[in-house]
Protein backbone atom coordinates (compact mmCIF):
# COMPACT_ATOMS: atom_id res chain seq x y z
CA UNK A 1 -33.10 93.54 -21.44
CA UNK A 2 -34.07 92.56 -24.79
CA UNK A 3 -35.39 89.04 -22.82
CA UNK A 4 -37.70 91.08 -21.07
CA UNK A 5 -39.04 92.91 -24.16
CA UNK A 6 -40.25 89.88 -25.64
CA UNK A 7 -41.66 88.56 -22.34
CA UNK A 8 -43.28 91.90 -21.60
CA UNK A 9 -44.51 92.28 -24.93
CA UNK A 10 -45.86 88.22 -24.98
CA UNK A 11 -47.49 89.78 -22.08
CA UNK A 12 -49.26 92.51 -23.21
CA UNK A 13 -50.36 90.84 -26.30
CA UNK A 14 -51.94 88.42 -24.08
CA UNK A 15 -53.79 91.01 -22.22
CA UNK A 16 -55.05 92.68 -25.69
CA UNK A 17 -56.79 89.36 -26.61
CA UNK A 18 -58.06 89.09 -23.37
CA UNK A 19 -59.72 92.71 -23.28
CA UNK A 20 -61.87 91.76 -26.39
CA UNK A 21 -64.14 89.78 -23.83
CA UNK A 22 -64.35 93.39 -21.71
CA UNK A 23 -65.18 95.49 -24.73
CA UNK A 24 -67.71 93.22 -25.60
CA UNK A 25 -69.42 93.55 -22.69
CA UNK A 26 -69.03 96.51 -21.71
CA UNK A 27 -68.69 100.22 -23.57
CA UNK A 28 -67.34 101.76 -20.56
CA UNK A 29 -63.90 103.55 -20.83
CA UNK A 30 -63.81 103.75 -17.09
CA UNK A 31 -64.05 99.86 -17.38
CA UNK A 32 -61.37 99.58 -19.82
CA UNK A 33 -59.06 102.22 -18.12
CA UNK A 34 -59.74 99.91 -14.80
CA UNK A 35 -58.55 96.86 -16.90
CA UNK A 36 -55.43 97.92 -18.31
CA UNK A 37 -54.46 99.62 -14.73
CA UNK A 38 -54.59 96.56 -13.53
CA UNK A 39 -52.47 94.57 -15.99
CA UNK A 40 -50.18 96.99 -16.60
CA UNK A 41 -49.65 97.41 -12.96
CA UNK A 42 -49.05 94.15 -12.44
CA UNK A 43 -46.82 93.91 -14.88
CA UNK A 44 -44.63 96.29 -14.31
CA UNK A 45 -44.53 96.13 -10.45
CA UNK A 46 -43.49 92.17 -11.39
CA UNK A 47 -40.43 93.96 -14.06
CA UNK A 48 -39.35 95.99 -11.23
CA UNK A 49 -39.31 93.42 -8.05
CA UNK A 50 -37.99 91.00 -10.11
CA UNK A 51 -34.74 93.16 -11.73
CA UNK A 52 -34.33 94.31 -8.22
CA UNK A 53 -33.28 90.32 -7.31
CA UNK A 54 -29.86 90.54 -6.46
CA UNK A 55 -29.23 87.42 -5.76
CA UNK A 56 -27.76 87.52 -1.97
CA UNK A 57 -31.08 87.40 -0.27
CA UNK A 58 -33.52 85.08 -1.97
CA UNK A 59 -36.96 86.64 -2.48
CA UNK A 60 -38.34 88.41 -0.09
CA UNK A 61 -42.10 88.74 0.93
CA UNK A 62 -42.90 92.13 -0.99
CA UNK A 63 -41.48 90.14 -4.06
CA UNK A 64 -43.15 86.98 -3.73
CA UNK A 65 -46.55 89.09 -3.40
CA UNK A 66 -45.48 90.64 -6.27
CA UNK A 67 -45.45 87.38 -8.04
CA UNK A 68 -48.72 86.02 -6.62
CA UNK A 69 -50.61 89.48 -7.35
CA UNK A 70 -48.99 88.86 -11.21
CA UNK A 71 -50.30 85.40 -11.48
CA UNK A 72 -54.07 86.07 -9.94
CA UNK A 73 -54.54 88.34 -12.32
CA UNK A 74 -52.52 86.42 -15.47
CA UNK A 75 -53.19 82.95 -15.06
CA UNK A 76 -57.30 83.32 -15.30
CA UNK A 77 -57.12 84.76 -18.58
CA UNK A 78 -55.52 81.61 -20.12
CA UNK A 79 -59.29 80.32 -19.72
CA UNK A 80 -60.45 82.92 -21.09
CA UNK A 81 -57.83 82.72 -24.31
CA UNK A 82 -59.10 79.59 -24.80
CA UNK A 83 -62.83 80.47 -25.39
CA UNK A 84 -61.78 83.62 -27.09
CA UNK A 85 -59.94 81.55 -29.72
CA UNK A 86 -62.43 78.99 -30.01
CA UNK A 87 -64.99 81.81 -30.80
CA UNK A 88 -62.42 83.10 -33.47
CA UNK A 89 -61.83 79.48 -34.98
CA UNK A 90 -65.82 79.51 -35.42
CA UNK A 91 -66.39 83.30 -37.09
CA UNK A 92 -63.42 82.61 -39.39
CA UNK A 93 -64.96 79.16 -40.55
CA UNK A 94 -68.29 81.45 -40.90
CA UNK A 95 -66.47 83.79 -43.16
CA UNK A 96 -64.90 81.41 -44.89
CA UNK A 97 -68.25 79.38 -45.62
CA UNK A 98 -69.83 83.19 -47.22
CA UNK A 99 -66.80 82.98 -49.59
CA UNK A 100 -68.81 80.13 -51.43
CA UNK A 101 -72.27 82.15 -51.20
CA UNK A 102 -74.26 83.10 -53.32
CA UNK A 103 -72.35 86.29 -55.25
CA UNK A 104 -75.14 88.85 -53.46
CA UNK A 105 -74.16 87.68 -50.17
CA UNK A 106 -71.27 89.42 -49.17
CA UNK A 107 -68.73 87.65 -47.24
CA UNK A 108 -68.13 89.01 -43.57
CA UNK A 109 -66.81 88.58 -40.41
CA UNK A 110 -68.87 87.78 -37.88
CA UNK A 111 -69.02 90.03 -34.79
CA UNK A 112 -68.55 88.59 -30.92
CA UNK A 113 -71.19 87.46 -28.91
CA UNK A 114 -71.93 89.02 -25.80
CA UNK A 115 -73.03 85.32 -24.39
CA UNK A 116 -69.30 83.91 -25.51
CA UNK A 117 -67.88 86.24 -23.50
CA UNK A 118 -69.61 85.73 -20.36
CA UNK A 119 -68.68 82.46 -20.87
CA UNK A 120 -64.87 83.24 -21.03
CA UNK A 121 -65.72 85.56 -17.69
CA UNK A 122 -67.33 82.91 -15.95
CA UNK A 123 -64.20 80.60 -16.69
CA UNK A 124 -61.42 83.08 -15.48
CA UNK A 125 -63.81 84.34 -12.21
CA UNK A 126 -63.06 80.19 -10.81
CA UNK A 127 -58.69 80.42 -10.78
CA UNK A 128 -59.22 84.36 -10.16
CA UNK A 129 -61.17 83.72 -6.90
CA UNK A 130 -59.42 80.34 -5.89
CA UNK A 131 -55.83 82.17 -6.22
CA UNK A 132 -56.88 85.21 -4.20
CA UNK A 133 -57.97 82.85 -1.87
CA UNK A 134 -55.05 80.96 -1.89
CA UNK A 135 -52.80 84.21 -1.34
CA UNK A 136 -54.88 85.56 1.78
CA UNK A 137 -56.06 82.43 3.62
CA UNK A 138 -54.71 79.09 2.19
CA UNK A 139 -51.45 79.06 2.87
CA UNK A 140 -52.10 78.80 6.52
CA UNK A 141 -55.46 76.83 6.21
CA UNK A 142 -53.53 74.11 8.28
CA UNK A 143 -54.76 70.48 7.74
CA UNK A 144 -54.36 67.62 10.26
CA UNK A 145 -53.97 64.24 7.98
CA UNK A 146 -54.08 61.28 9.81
CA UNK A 147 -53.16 57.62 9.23
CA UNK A 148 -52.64 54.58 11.20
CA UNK A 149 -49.88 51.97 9.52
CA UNK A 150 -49.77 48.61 10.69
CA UNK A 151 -46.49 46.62 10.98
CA UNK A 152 -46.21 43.01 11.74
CA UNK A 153 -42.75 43.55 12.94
CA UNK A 154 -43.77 46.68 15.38
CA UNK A 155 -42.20 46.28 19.01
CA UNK A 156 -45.17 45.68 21.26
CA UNK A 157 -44.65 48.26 23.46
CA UNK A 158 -44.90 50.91 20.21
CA UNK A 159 -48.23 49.42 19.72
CA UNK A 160 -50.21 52.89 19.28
CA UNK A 161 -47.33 55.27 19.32
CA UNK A 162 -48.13 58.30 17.65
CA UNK A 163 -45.44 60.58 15.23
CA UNK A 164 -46.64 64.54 14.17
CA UNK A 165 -44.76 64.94 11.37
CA UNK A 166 -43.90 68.37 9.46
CA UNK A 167 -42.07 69.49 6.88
CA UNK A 168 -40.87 72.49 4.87
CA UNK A 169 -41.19 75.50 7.32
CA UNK A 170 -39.53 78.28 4.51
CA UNK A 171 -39.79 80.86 7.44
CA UNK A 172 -38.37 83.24 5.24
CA UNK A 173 -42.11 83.64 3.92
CA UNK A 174 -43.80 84.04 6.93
CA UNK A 175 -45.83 87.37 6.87
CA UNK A 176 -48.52 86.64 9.78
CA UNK A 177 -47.74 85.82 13.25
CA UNK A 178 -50.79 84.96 14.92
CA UNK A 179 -51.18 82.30 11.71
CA UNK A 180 -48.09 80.21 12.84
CA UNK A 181 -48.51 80.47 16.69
CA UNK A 182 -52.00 78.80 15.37
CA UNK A 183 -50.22 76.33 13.63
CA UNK A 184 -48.14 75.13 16.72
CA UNK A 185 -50.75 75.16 18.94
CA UNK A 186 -52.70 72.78 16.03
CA UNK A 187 -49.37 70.52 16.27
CA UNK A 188 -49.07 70.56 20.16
CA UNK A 189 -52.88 69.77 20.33
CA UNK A 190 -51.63 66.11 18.49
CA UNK A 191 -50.67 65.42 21.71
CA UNK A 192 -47.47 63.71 19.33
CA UNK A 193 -45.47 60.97 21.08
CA UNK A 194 -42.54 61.95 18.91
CA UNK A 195 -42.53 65.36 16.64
CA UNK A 196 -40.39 65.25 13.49
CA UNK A 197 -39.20 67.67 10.76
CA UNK A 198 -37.63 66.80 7.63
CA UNK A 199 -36.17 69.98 6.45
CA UNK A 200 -35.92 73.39 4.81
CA UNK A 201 -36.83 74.95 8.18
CA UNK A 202 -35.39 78.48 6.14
CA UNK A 203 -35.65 79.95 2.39
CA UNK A 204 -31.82 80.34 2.18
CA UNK A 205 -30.64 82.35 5.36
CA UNK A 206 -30.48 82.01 9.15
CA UNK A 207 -31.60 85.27 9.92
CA UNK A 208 -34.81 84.23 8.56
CA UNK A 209 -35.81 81.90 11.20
CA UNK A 210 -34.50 84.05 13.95
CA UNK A 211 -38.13 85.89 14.87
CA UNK A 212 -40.10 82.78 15.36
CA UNK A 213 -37.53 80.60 17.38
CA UNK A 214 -39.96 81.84 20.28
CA UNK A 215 -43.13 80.12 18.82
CA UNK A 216 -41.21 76.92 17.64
CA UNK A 217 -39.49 76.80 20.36
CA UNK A 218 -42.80 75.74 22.20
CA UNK A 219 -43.56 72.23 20.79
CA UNK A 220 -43.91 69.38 22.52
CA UNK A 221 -43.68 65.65 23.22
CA UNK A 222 -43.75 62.80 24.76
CA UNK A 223 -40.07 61.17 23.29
CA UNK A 224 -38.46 64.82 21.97
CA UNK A 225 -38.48 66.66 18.46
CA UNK A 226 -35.93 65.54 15.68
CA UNK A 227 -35.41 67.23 12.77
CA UNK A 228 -33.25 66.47 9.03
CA UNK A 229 -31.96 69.06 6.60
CA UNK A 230 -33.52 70.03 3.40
CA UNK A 231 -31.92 70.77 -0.10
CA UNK A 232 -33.04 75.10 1.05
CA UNK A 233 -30.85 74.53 4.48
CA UNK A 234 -27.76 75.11 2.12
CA UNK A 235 -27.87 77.89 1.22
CA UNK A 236 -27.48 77.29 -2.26
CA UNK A 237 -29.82 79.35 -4.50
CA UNK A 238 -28.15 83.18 -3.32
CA UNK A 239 -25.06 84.51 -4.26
CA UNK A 240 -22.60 84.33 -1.27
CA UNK A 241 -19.96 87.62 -1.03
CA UNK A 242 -17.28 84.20 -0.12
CA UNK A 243 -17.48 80.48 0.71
CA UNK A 244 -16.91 81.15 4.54
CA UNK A 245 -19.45 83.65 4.57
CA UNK A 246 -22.42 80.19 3.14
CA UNK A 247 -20.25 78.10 5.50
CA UNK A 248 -21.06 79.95 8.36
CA UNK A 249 -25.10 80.28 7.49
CA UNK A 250 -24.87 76.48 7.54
CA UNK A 251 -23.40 76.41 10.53
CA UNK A 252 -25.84 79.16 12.29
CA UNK A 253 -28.85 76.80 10.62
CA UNK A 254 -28.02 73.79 12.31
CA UNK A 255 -27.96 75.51 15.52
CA UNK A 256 -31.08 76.88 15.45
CA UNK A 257 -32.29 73.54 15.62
CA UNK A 258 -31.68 72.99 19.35
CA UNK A 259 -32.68 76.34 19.90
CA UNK A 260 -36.35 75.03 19.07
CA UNK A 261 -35.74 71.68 20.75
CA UNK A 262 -35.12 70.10 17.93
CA UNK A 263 -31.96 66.93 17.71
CA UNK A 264 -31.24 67.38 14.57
CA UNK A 265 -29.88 64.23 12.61
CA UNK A 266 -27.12 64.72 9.99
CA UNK A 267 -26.57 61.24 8.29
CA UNK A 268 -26.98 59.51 11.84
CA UNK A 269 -29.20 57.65 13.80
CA UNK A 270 -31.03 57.49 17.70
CA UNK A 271 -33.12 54.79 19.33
CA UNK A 272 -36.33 55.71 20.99
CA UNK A 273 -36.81 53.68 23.86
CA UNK A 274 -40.00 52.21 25.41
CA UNK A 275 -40.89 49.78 28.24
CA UNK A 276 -37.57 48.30 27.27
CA UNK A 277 -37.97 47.76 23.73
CA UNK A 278 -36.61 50.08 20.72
CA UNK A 279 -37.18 51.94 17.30
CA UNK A 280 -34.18 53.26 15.02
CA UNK A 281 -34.62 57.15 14.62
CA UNK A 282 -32.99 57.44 11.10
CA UNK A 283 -31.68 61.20 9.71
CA UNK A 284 -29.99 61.64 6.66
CA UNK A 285 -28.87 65.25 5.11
CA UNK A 286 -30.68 66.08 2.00
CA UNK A 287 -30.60 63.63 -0.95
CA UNK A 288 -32.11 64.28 -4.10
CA UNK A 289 -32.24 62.90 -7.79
CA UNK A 290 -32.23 66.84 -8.52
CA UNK A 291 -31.12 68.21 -5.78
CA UNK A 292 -28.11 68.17 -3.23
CA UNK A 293 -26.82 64.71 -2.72
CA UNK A 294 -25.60 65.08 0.96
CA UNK A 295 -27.04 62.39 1.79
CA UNK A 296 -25.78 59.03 3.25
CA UNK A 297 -27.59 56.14 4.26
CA UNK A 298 -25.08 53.53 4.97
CA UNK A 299 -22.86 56.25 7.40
CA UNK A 300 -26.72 56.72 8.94
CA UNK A 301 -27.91 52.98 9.05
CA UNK A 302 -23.99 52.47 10.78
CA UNK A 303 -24.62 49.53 13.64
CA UNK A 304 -28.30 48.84 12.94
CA UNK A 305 -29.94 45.29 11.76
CA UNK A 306 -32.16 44.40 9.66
CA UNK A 307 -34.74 43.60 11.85
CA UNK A 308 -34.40 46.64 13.95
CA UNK A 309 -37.89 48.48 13.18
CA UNK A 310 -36.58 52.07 11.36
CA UNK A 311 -38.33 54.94 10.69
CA UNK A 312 -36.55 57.37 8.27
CA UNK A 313 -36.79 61.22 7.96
CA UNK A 314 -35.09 61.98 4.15
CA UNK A 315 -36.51 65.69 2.88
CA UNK A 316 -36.79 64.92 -0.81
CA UNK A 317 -38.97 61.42 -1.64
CA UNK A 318 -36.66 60.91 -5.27
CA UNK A 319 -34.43 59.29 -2.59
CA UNK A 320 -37.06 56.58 -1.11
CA UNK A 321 -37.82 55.42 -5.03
CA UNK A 322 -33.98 55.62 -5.79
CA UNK A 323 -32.33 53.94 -2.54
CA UNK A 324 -34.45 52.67 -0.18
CA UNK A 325 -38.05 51.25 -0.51
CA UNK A 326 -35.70 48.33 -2.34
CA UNK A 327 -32.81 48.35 0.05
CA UNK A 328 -31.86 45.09 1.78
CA UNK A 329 -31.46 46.72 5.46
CA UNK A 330 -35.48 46.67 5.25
CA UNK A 331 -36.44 50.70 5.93
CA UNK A 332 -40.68 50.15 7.34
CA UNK A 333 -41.38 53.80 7.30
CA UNK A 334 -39.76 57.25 5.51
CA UNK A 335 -40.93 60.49 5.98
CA UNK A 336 -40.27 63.18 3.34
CA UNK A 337 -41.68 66.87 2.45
CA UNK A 338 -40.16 68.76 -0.41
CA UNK A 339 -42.63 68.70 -3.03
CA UNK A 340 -45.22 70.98 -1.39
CA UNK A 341 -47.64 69.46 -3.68
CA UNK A 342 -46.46 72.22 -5.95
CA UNK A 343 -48.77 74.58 -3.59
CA UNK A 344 -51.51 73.89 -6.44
CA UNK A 345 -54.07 70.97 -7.35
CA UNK A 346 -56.96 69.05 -6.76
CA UNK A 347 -57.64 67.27 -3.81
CA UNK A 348 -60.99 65.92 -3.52
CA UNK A 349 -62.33 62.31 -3.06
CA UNK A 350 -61.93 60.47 -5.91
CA UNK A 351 -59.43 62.93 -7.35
CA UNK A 352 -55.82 63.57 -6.36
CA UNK A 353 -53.60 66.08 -9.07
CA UNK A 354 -51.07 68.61 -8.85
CA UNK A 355 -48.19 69.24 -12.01
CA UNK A 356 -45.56 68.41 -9.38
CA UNK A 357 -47.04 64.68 -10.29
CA UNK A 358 -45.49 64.92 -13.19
CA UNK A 359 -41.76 65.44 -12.10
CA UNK A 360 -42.25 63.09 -8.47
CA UNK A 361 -43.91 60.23 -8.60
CA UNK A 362 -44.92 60.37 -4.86
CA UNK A 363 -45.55 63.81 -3.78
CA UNK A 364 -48.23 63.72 -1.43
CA UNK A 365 -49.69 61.62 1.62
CA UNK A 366 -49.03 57.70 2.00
CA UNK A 367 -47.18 55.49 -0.67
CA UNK A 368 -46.25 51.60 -0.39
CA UNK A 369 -44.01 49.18 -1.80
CA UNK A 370 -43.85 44.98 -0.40
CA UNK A 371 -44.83 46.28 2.90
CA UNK A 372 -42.47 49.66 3.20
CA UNK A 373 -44.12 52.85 3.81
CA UNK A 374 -43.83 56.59 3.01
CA UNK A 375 -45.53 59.48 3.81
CA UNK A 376 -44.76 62.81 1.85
CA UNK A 377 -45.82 65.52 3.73
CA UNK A 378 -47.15 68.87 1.82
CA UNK A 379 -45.61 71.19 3.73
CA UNK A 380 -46.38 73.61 6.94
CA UNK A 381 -44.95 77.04 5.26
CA UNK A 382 -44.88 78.11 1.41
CA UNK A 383 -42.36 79.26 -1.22
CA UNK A 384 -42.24 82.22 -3.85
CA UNK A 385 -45.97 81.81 -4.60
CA UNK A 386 -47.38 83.75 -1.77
CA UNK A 387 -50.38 80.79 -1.89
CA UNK A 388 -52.19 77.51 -1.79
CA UNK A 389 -54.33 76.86 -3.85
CA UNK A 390 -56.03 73.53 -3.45
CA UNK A 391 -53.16 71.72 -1.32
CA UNK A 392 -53.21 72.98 1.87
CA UNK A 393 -50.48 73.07 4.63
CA UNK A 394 -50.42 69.45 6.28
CA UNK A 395 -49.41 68.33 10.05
CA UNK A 396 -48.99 64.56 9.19
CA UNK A 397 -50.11 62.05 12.17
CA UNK A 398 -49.20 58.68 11.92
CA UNK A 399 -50.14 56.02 14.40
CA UNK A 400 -48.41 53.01 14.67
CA UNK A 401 -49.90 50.13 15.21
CA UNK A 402 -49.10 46.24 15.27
CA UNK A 403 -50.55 43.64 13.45
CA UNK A 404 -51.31 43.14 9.66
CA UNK A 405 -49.78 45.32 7.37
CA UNK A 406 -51.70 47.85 6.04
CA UNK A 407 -53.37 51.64 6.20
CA UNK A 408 -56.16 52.54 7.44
């Protein structure tokens, strides 16, 4: 309790500084009641979703708007803290200049400047607007990215064979239905030669996935669906009543997996045959440098040679830097999710930057190393933040293609 005094408090000190930019403006109690309404209430409807976490669910979709309504209204005032204290930093060098006046000049303080504070406005209206936006129509602004890889070592006959990859479902945030039938009809409409999902198709709980088996279920192509596990497929970040009780969530995860046509690979492998010639299908349960190291590459990679051509679906990309861009067995192409691209950032030509750069070194879209590919996609679904802001939801398609190595 006394934690959240101090954050609460933190809180409400921020919102004080921030006000001065709305009395300045404006005399208008209404105004001012309308302010503090709002932070208040966002505040406290935060304090009371967030001490009713029990732990044995995960968050649910009430709390996670709770969070997002929180941080559109918190988050743009940092901006406007920023001009605010700059302005101070200014009127106290002013005051401290009269000090040194001439004795008839009195020293003051000097008031705030209606034009300041626009400023500070102006600065908090761009996050305010781009994480509404984010909350009501970004996190199912699907993307289609596409990229062509070429392998001098393809198998002729995969010359032009096409993958639709996804990643990171979280259906335990879902909140719109006629968003994600959109979504799979966007990912049928690939027309996908082979569709594959590299984990966290739930939040923390089977039940969660249950009402949209029927629009997964529905995906198709050419050479089948295969899916991994991700480090969420666990179960391991709610409080379980016993350990049979997460044993048999696991269990009821991994069979949902067929029940949307999905093979799903657990530290094991499948060839994909064509006009008599092969690829290695390579699955491996989750492995991360922070995360759950289930993982197993060598029981996976069991039987294959090095110059069988392998594509590999790992959830977290920490593993491809760790284990395998470098391994001997010669990997050509990973596929990986996880990162969501921290559901935040910058993505405009020229410019690629999300926070989440700072923790993974690849966390979005194609990465090479001596002729070994990845591709980390940002994720179909979303997670806590009720939002995207700026990295949208991504169906990856990759088209294979012989000849010199490169992308295009």
């Amino acid at each position: 309790m006394l934690r959240w005094v101090f954050f609460i408090g933190g809180l409400l000190l921020v919102d004080l500084y921030a006000f001065q930019t709305v009395r300045t403006l404006s005399k208008n109690r209404w105004l001012w009641l309308v302010y503090w309404l709002l932070s208040v209430g966002s505040i406290l409807q935060l304090f009371y979703h967030l001490t009713q976490y029990d732990g044995s669910r995960g968050l649910q979709p009430s709390q996670m708007f709770s969070i997002g309504l929180f941080i559109a209204l918190f988050v743009p005032k940092l901006p406007m803290l920023m001009v605010l204290f700059g302005e101070d930093v200014y009127r106290l060098l002013r005051a401290l200049a009269h000090c040194f006046s001439p004795a008839e000049e009195r020293p003051f303080f000097a008031q705030r400047r209606a034009v300041i504070s626009k400023l500070a406005l102006g600065m908090a209206a761009l996050p305010f607007s781009a994480i509404l936006h984010g909350m009501f129509r970004g996190k199912y602004n699907y993307r289609v990215i596409e990229h062509t890889l070429y392998f001098d070592d393809l198998p002729p006959a995969f010359d032009g064979f096409t993958l639709t990859h996804i990643s990171d479902i979280h259906s335990g945030s879902f909140d719109n239905a006629s968003k994600i039938a959109h979504g799979i009809d966007l990912i049928n409409a690939q027309d996908a030669d082979l569709i594959l999902f590299t984990g966290d198709l739930v939040n923390n709980t089977a039940d969660e996935m249950e009402p949209w088996i029927p629009y997964f279920k529905k995906l198709r192509s050419r050479y089948g669906n295969y899916s991994v596990l991700g480090n969420h497929d666990y179960g391991d970040y709610i409080a379980w009543k016993s350990p049979e009780e997460k044993v048999a969530n696991f269990e009821a995860i991994k069979a949902i997996h067929p029940k949307i046509g999905f093979q799903l690979l657990c530290n094991e492998h499948v060839f994909i045959d064509k006009d008599g010639q092969q690829l290695a299908l390579i699955g491996v349960e989750n492995w991360g440098l922070r995360f759950k190291k289930a993982g197993d590459l060598s029981a996976a990679s069991k039987g294959l040679k090095k110059s069988d051509f392998k594509i590999l679906m790992s959830h977290d990309p920490s593993h491809w830097n760790a284990q395998v861009k470098d391994h001997q067995a010669h990997y050509q192409l990973t596929l990986s999710g996880h990162t969501h691209g921290m559901q935040f950032g910058i993505e405009i030509p020229g410019i690629q930057w999300s926070p989440v750069q700072y923790v993974y070194k690849q966390w979005a879209g194609i990465y090479t190393s001596f002729s070994r590919y990845l591709n980390v996609n940002r994720g179909f679904g979303f997670l806590a933040f009720p939002g995207r802001v700026g990295i949208w939801p991504e169906i990856s398609v990759i088209t294979l293609k012989r000849g010199a190595k490169g992308i295009f």
